[in-house]
C-alpha atoms as a PDB file:
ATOM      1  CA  UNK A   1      24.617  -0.671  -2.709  1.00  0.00           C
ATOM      2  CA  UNK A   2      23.545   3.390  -2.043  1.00  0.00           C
ATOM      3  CA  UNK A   3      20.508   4.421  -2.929  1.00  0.00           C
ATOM      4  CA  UNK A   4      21.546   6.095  -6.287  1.00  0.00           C
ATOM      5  CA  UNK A   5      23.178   2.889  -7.391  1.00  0.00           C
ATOM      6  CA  UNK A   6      19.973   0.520  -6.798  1.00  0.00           C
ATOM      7  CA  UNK A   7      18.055   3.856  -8.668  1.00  0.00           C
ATOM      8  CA  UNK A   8      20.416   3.593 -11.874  1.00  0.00           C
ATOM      9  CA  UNK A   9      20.553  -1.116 -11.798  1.00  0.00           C
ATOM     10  CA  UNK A  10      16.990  -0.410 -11.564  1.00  0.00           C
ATOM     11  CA  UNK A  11      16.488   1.888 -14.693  1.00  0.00           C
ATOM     12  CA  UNK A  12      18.918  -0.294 -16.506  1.00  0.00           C
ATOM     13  CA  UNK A  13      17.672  -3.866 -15.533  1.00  0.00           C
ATOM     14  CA  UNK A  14      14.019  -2.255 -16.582  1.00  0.00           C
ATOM     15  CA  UNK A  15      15.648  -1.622 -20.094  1.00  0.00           C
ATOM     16  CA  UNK A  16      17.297  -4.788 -20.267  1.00  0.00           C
ATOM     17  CA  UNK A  17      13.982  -6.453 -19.478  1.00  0.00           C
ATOM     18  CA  UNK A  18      11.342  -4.777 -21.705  1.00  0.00           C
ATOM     19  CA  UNK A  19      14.216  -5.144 -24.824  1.00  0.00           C
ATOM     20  CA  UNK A  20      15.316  -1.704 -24.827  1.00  0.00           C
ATOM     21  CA  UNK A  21      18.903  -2.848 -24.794  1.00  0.00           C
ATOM     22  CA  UNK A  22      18.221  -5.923 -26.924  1.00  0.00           C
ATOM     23  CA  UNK A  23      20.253  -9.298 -25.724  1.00  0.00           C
ATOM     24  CA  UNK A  24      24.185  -9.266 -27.471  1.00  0.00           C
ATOM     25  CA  UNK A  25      24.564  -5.448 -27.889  1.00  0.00           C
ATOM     26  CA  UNK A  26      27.048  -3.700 -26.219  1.00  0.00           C
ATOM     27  CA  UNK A  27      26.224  -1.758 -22.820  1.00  0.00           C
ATOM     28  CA  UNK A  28      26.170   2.183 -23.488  1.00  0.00           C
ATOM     29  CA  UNK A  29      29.353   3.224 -21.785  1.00  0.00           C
ATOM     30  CA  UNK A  30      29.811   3.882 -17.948  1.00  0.00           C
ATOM     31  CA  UNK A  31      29.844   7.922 -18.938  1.00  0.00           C
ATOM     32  CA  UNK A  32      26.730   8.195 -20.980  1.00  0.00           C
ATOM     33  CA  UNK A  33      24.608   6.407 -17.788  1.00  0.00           C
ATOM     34  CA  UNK A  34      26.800   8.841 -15.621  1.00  0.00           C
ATOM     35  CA  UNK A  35      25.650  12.087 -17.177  1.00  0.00           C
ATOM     36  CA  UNK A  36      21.835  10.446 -17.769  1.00  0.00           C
ATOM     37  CA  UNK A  37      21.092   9.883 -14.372  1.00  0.00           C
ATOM     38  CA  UNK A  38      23.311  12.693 -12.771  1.00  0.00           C
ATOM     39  CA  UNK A  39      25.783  10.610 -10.738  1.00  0.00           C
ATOM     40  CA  UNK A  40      29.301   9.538 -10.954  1.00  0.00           C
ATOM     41  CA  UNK A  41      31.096   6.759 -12.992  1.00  0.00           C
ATOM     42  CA  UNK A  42      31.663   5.195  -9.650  1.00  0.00           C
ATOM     43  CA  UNK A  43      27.787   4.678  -9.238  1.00  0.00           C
ATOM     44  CA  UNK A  44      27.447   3.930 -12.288  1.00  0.00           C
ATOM     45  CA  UNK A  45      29.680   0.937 -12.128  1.00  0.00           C
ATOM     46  CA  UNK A  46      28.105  -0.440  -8.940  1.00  0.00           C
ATOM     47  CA  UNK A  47      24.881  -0.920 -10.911  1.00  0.00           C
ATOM     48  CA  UNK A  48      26.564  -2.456 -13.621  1.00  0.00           C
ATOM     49  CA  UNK A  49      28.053  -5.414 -11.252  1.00  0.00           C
ATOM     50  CA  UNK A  50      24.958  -5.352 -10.004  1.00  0.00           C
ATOM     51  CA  UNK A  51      23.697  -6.772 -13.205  1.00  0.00           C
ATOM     52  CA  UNK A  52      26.434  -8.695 -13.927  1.00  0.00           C
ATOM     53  CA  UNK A  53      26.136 -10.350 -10.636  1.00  0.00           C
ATOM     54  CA  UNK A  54      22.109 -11.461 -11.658  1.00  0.00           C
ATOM     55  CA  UNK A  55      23.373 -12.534 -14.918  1.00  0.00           C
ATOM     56  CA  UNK A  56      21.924  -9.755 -17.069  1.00  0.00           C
ATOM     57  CA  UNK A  57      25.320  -8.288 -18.787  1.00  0.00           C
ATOM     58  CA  UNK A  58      28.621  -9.782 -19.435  1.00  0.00           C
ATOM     59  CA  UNK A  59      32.088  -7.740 -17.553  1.00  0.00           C
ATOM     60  CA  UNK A  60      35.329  -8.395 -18.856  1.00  0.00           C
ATOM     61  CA  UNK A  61      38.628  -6.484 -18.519  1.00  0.00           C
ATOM     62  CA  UNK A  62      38.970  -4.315 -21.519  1.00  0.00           C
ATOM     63  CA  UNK A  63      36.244  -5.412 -23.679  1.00  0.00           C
ATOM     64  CA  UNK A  64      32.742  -3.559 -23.684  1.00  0.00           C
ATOM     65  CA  UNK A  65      29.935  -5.137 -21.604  1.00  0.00           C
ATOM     66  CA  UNK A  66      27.571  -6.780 -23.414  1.00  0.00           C
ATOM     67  CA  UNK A  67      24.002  -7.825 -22.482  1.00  0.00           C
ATOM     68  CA  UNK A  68      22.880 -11.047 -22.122  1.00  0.00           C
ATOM     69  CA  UNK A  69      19.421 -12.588 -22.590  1.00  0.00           C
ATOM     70  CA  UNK A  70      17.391 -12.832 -19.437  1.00  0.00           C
ATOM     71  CA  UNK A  71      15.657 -15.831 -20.367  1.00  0.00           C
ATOM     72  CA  UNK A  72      19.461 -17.424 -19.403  1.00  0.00           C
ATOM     73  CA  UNK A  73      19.801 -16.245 -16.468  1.00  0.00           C
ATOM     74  CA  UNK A  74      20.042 -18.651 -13.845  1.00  0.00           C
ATOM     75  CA  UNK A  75      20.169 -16.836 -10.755  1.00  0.00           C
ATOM     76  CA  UNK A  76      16.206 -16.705  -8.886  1.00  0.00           C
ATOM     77  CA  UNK A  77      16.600 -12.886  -7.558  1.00  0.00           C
ATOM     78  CA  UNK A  78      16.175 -12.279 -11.366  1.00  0.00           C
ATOM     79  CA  UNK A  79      12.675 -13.577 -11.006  1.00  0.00           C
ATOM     80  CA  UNK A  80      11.518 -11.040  -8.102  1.00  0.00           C
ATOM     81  CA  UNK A  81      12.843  -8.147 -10.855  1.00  0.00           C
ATOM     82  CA  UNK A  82      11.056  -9.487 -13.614  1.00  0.00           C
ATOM     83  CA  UNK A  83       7.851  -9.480 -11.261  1.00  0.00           C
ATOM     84  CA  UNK A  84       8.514  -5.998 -10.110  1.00  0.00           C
ATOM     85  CA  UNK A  85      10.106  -4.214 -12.994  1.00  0.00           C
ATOM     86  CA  UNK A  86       8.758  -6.056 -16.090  1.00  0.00           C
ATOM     87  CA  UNK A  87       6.271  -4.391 -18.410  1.00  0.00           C
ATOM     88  CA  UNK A  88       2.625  -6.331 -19.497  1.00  0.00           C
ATOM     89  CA  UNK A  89       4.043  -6.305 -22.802  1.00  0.00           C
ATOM     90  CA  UNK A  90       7.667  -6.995 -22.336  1.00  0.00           C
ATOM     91  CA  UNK A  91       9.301  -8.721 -25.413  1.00  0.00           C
ATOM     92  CA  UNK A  92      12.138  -9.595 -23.466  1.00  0.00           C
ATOM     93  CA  UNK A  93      11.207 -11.657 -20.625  1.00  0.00           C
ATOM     94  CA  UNK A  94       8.131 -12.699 -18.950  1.00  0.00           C
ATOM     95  CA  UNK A  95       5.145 -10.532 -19.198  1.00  0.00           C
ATOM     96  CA  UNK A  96       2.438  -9.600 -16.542  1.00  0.00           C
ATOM     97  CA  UNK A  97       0.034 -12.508 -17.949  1.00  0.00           C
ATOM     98  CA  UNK A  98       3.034 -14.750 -17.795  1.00  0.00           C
ATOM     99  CA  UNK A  99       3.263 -14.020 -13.913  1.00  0.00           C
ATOM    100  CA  UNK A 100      -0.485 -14.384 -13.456  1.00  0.00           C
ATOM    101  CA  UNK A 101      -0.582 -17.716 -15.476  1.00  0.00           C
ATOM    102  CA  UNK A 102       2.573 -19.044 -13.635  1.00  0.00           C
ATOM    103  CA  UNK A 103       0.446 -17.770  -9.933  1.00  0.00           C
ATOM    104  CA  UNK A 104      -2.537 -19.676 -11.054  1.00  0.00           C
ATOM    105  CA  UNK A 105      -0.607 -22.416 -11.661  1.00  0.00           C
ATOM    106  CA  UNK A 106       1.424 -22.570  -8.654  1.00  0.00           C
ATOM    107  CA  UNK A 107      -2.532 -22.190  -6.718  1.00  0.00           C
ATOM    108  CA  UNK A 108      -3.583 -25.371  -8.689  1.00  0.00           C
ATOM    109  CA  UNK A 109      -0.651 -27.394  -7.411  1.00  0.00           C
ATOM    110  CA  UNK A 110      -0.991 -26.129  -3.822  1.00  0.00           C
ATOM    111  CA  UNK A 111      -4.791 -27.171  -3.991  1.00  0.00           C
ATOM    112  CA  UNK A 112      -3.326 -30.707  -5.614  1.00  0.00           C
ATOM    113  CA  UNK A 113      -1.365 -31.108  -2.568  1.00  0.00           C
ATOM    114  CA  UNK A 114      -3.534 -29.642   0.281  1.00  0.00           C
ATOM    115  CA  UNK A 115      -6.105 -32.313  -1.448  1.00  0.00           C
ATOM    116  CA  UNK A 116      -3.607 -35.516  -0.898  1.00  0.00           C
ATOM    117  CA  UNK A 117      -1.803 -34.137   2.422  1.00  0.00           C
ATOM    118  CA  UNK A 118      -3.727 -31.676   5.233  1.00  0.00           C
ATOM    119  CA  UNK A 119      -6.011 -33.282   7.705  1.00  0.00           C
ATOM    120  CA  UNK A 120      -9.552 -32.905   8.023  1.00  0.00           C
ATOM    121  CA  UNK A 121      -8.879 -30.455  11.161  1.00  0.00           C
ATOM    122  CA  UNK A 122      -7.119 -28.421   9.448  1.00  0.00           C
ATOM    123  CA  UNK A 123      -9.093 -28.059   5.896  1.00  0.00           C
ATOM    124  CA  UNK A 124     -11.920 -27.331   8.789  1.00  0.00           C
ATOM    125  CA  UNK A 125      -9.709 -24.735  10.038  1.00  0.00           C
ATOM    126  CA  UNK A 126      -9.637 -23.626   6.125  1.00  0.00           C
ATOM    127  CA  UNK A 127     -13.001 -22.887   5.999  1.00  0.00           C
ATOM    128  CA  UNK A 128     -12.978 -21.172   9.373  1.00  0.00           C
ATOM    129  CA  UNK A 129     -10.824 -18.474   7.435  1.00  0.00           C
ATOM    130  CA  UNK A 130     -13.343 -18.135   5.363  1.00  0.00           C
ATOM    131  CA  UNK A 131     -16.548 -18.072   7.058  1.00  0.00           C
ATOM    132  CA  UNK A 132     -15.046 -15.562   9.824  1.00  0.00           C
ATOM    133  CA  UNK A 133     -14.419 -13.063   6.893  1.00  0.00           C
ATOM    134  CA  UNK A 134     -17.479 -14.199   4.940  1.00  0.00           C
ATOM    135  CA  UNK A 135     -19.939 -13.038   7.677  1.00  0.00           C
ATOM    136  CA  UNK A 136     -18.154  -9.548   8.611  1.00  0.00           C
ATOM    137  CA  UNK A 137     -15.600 -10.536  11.594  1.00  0.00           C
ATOM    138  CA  UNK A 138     -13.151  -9.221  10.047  1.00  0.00           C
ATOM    139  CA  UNK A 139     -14.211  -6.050   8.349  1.00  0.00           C
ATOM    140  CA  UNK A 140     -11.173  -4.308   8.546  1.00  0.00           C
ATOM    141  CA  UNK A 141      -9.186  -6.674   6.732  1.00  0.00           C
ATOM    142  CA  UNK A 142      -8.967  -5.654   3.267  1.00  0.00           C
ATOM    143  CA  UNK A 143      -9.923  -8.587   0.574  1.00  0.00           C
ATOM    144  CA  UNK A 144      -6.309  -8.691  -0.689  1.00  0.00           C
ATOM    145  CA  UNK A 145      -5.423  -9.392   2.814  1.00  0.00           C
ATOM    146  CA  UNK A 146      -7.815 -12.266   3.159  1.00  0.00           C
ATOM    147  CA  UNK A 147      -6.477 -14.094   0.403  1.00  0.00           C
ATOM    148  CA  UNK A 148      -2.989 -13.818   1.393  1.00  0.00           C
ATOM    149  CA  UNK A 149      -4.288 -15.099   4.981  1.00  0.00           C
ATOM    150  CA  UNK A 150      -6.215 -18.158   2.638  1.00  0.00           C
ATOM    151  CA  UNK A 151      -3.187 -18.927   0.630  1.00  0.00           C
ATOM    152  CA  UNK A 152      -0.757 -18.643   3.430  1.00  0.00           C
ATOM    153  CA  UNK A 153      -3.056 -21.227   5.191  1.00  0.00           C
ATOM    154  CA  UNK A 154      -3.537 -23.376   2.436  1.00  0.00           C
ATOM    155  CA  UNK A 155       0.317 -23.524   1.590  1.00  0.00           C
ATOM    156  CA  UNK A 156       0.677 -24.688   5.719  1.00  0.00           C
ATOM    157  CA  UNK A 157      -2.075 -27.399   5.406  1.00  0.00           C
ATOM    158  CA  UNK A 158      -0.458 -29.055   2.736  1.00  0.00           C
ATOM    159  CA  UNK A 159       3.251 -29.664   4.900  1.00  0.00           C
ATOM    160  CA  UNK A 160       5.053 -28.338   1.652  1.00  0.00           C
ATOM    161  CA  UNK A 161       7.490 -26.222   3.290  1.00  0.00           C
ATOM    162  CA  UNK A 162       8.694 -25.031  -0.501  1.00  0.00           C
ATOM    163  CA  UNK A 163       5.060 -23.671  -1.348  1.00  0.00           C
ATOM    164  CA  UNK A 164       4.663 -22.000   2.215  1.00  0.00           C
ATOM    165  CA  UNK A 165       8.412 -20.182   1.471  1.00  0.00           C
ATOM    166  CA  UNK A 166       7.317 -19.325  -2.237  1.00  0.00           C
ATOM    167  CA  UNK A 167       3.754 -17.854  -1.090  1.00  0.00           C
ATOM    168  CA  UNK A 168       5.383 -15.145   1.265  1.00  0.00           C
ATOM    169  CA  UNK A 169       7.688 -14.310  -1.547  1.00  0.00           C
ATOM    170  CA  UNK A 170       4.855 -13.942  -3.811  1.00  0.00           C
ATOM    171  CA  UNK A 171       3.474 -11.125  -1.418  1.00  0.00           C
ATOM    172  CA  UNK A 172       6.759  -9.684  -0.845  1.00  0.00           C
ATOM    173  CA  UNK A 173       7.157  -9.019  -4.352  1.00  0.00           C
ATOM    174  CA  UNK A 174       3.887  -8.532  -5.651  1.00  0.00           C
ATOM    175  CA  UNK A 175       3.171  -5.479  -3.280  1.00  0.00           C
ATOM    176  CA  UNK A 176       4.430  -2.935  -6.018  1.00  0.00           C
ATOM    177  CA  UNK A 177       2.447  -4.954  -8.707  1.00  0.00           C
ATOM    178  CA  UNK A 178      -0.751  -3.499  -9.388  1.00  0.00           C
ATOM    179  CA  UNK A 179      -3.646  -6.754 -10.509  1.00  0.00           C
ATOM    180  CA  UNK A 180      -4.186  -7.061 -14.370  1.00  0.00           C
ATOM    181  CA  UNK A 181      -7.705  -5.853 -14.995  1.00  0.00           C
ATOM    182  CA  UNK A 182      -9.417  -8.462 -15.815  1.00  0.00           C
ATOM    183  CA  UNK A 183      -8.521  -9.712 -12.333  1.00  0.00           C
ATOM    184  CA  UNK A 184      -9.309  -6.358 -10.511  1.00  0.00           C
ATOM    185  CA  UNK A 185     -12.484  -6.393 -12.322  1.00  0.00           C
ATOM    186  CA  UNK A 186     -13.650  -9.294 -10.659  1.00  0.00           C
ATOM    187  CA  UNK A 187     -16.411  -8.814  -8.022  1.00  0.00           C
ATOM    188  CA  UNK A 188     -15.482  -8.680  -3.808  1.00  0.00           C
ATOM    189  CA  UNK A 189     -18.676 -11.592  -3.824  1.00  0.00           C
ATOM    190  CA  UNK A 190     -17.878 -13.679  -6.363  1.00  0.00           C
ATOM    191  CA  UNK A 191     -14.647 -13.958  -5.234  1.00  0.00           C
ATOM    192  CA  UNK A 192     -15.535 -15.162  -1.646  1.00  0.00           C
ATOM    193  CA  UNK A 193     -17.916 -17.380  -3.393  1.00  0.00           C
ATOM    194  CA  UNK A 194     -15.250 -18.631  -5.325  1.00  0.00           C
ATOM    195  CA  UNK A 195     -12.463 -19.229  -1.653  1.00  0.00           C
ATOM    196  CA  UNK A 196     -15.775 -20.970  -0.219  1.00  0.00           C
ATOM    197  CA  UNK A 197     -16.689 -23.399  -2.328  1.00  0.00           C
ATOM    198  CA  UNK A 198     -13.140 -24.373  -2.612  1.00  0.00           C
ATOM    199  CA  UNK A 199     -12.541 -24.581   0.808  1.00  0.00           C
ATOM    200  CA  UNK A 200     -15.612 -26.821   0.960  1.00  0.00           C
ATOM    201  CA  UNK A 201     -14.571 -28.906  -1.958  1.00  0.00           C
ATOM    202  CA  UNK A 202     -11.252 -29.761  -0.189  1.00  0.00           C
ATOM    203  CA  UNK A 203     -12.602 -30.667   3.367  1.00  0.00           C
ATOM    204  CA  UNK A 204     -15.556 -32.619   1.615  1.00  0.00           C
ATOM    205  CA  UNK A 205     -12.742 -34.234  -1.109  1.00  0.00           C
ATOM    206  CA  UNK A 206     -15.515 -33.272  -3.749  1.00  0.00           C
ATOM    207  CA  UNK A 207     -13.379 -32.540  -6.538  1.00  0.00           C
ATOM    208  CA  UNK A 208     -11.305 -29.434  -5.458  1.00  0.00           C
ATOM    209  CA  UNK A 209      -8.693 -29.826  -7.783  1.00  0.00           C
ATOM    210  CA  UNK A 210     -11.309 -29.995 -11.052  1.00  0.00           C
ATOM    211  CA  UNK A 211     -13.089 -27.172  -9.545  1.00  0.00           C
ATOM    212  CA  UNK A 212     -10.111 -24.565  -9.726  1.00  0.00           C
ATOM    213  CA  UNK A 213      -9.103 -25.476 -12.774  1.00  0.00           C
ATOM    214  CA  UNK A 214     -12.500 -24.454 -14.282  1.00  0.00           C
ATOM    215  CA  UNK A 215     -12.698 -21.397 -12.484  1.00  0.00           C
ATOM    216  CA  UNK A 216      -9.132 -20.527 -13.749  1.00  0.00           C
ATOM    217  CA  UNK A 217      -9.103 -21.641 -16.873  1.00  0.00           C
ATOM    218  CA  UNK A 218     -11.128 -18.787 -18.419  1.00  0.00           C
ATOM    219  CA  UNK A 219      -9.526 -15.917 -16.430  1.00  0.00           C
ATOM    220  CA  UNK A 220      -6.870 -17.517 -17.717  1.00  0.00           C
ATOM    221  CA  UNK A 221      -7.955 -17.300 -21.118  1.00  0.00           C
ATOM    222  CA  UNK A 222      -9.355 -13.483 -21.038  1.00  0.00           C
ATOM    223  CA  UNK A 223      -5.815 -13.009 -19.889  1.00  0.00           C
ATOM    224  CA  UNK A 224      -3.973 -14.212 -22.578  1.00  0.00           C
ATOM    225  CA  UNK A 225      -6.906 -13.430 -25.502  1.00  0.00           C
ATOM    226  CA  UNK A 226      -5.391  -9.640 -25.922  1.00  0.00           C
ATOM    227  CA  UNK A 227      -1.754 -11.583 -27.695  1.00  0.00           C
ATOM    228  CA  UNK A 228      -3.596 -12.849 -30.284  1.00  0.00           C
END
């Protein structure tokens, strides 16, 4: 798909997702998209497969296409939109807390593994990570960079080859996702206070898995406090 194609599924699938063309209504017509975004019907109708393809609108031979709720979609590229294109508040899918909540919890599990599975050379190796960057070695290495490095690790450690594949797509598709505030807000020390105690916890098997939890559980919390 051209460039003016993915820019038009894009616009659309952002509509779809936020509720701005609510679940069961019809699909404006290939024209009126055509003349909004200044290309031809042709384009147009690539984008529209394009969607039908992810499972976000409904194509059939001479009947109008109709959209279709998101939260049925079954195909998993739908996720990386929802991630990417998804508004904090959207009504119609997951929001930006849902994403951080379902991170968190994906973390908790990987530290609930690494806990039962990696070796004690290689939760060593853990805390290497963190010590090297802790102390200045690596100066040039932005924080956001560290944690992917401390995550990646982590997901290897544990020999859960599903967890290692979904961490790299988590920082494929996060790139264009700026961090909620409350998370942004957080201080460069306390978080390396928070990677080495963890990584301490888990070599020394001194409750790693209770210790996350409490240290996510009111981010968590903050996070989800502004729906109320």
């Amino acid at each position: 798909m051209g460039a003016k194609a993915e820019r038009v599924f894009e616009e659309i699938a952002r509509e779809i997702l936020r509720g701005d063309l609510p679940a069961r209504s019809p699909l404006p017509p290939e024209r009126v998209f055509a003349e909004r975004f200044g290309v031809s019907r042709i384009i147009v109708r690539q984008a529209v497969h394009r969607l039908a393809e992810l499972g976000l609108v409904r194509v059939k031979q001479g009947e109008t296409t109709q959209v279709l709720d998101p939260e049925n979609a079954t195909d998993l590229r739908l996720l990386a939109l929802f991630y990417r294109l998804a508004p904090e508040d959207a009504p119609g899918g997951p929001s930006l807390a849902d994403m951080v909540e379902k991170q968190y919890l994906q973390g908790l599990s990987m530290v609930s593994v690494a806990a039962r599975r990696a070796s004690p050379e290689s939760l060593r190796r853990l805390q290497r990570l963190v010590e090297a960057y802790d102390v200045g070695e690596h100066r040039d290495a932005s924080l956001e960079k560290f944690e992917e490095s401390f995550w990646r690790t982590l997901a290897k450690v544990g020999h859960n080859r599903i967890f290692v594949m979904e961490v790299a797509w988590w920082y494929e598709v996060l790139l264009e996702r700026p961090a909620p505030s409350e998370l942004s807000q957080v201080e460069r020390r306390a978080t390396l206070t928070f990677y080495r105690e963890l990584a301490r916890r888990l070599y020394e098997g001194d409750g790693p898995v209770e210790y996350y939890l409490g240290v996510i559980q009111p981010i968590l919390d903050r996070l989800f406090s502004r729906r109320s």
